[in-house]
Protein backbone atom coordinates (compact mmCIF):
# COMPACT_ATOMS: atom_id res chain seq x y z
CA UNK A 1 11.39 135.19 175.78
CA UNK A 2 9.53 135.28 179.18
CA UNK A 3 9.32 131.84 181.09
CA UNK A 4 6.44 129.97 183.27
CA UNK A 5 7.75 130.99 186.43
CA UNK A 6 7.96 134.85 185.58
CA UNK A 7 4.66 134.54 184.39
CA UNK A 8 3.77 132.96 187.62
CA UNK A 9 5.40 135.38 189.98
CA UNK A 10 2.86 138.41 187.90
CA UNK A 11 -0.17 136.22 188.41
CA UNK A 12 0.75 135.69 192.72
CA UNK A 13 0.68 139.64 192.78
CA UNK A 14 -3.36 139.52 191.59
CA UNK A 15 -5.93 139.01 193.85
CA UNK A 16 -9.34 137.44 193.40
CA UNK A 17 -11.96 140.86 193.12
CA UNK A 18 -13.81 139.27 195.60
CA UNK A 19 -11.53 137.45 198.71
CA UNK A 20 -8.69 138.08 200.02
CA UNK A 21 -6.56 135.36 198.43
CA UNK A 22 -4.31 135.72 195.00
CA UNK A 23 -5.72 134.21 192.03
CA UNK A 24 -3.01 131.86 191.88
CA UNK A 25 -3.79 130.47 195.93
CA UNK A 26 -6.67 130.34 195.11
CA UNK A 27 -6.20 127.34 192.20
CA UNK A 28 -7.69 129.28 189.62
CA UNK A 29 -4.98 129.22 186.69
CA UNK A 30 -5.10 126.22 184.69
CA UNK A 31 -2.49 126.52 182.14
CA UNK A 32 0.03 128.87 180.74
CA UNK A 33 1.43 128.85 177.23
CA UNK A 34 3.63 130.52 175.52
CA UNK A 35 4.27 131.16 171.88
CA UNK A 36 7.29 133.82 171.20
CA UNK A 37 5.95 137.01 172.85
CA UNK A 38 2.44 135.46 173.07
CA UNK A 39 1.07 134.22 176.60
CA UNK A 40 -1.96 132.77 176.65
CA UNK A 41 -4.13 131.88 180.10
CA UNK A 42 -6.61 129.14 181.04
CA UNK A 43 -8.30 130.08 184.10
CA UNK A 44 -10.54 127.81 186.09
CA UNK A 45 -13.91 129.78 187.21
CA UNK A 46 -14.30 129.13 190.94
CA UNK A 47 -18.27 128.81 189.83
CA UNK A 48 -19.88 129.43 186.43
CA UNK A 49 -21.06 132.54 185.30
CA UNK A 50 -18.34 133.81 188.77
CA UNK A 51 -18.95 137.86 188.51
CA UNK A 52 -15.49 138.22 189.07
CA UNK A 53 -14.00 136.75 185.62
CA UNK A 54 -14.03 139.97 183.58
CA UNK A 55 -12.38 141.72 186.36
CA UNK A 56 -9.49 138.71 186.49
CA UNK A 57 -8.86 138.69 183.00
CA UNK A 58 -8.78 142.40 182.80
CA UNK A 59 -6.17 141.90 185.61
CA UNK A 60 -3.99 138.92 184.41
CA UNK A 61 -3.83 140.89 180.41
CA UNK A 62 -2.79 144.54 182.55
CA UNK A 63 -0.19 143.13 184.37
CA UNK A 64 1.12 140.57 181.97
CA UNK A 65 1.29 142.97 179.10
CA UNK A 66 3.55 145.29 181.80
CA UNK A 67 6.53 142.44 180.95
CA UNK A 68 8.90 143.91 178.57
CA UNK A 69 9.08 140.43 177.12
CA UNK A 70 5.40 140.17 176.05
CA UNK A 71 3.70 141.43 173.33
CA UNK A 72 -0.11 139.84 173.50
CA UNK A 73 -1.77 138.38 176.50
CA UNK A 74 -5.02 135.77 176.12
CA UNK A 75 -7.62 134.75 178.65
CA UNK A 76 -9.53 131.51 178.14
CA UNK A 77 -11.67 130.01 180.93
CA UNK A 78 -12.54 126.60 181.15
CA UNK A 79 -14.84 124.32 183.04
CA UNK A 80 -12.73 121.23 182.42
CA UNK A 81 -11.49 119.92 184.98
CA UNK A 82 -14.03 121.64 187.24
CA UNK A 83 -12.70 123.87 190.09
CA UNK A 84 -12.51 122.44 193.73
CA UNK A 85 -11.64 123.28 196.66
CA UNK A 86 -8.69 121.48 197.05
CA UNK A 87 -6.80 123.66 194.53
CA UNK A 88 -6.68 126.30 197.59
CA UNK A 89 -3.01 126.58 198.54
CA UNK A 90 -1.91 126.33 202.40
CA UNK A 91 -0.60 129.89 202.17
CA UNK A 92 -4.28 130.75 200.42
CA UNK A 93 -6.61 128.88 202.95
CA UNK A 94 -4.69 130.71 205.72
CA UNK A 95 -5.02 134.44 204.24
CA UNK A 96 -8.58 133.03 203.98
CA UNK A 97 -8.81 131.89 207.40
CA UNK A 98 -7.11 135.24 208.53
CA UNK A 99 -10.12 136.87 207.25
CA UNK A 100 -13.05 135.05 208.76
CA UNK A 101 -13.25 132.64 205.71
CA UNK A 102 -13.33 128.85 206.81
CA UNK A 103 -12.75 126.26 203.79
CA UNK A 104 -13.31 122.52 204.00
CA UNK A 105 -10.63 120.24 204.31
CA UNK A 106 -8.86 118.73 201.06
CA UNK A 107 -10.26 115.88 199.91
CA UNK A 108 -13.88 116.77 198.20
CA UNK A 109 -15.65 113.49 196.83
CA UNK A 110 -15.37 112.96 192.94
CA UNK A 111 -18.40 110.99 190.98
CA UNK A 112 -19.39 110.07 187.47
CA UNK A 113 -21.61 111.43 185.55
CA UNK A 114 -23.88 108.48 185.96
CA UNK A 115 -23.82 108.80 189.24
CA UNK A 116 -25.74 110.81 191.62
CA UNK A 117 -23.92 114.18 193.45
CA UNK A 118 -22.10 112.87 196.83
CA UNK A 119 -23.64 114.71 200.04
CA UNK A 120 -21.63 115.89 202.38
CA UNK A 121 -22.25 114.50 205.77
CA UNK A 122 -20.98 116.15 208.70
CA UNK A 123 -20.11 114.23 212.07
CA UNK A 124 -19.24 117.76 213.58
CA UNK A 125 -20.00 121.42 213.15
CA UNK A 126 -17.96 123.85 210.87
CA UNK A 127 -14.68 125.38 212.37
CA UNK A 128 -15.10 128.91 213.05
CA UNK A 129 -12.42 130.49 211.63
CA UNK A 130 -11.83 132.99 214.68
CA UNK A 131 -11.77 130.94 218.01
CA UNK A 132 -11.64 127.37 216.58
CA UNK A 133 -15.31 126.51 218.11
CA UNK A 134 -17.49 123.55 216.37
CA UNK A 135 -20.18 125.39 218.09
CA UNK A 136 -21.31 126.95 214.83
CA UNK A 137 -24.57 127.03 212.40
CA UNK A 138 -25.21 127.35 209.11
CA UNK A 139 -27.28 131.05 208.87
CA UNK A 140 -27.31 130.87 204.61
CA UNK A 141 -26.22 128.93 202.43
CA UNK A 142 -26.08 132.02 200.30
CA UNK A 143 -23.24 134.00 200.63
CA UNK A 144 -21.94 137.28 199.10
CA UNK A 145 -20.56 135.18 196.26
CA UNK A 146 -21.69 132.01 194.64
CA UNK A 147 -18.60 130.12 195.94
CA UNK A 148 -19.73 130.66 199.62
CA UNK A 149 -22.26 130.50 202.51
CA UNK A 150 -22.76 132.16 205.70
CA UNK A 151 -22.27 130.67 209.26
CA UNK A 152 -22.71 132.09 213.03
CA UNK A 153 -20.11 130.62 215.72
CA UNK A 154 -22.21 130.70 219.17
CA UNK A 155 -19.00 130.86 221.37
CA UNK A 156 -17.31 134.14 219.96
CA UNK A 157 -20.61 135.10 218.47
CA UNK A 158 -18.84 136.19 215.23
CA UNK A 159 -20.52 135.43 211.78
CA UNK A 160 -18.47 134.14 208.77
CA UNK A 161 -18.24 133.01 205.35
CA UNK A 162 -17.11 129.20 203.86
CA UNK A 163 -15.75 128.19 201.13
CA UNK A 164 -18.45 125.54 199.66
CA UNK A 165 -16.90 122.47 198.84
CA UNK A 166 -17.17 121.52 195.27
């Protein structure tokens, strides 16, 4: 019978379609189970309706079902808890960061449903990602993919992506 952490090992070897970070640095597996031969996957969406999630559970079912020791491989994605940020492992924030992707610190703000959505203030610019400046602007807050925006640094005069924090 295959175990967690050979399970685990497969899933470091897959990256996200659309950064340059594995699935698993990037926080997005949830849960694994295991029944006999049987694996089954929860993976957390980085956004809903992501583009990416038929091409990561085509991915995770390929190279699972390559283990001599399983049979059937399952993909479930869940909303619950929601994704953040902060499930972004060191190693994974600096392949990011490596390619001209800042990400927010740890620590995003939780609320209740009752309450309103926190708002992010900022007492400094965002980090560019290639010559540690603050002397950077938000150009979009649309990015390539839902899960970032676009930014300008004025000292290196490079442009780059962020992680938004959610």
């Amino acid at each position: 019978m295959v175990n967690k952490q050979e399970i685990l090992d497969v899933l470091s070897t897959i990256p996200d379609p659309e950064m340059p970070i594995s699935i698993t640095d990037l926080g997005l597996i949830e849960d694994i189970a295991i029944e006999g031969d049987a694996v089954h996957i929860t993976v957390l969406p980085t956004f809903i309706g992501c583009f990416a999630l038929p091409v990561i559970a085509e991915n995770i079912e390929t190279k699972l079902s390559e283990l001599n020791k399983v049979e059937s491989v399952e993909v479930s994605f869940t909303n619950d808890p929601p994704w953040s940020i902060d499930r972004i492992t060191d190693a994974g924030r600096a392949s990011l960061a490596e390619h001209g992707i800042s990400v927010p610190e740890h620590g995003s703000i939780c609320h209740s449903e009752t309450s309103s959505p926190p708002v992010e203030l900022r007492i400094s610019a965002v980090l560019c990602p290639w010559c540690k400046s603050t002397e950077t602007a938000l150009t979009s807050p649309f990015g390539p993919t839902r899960c970032k925006s676009i930014h300008f640094c004025n000292t290196c005069r490079q442009p780059f992506e962020r992680m938004k924090k959610v």
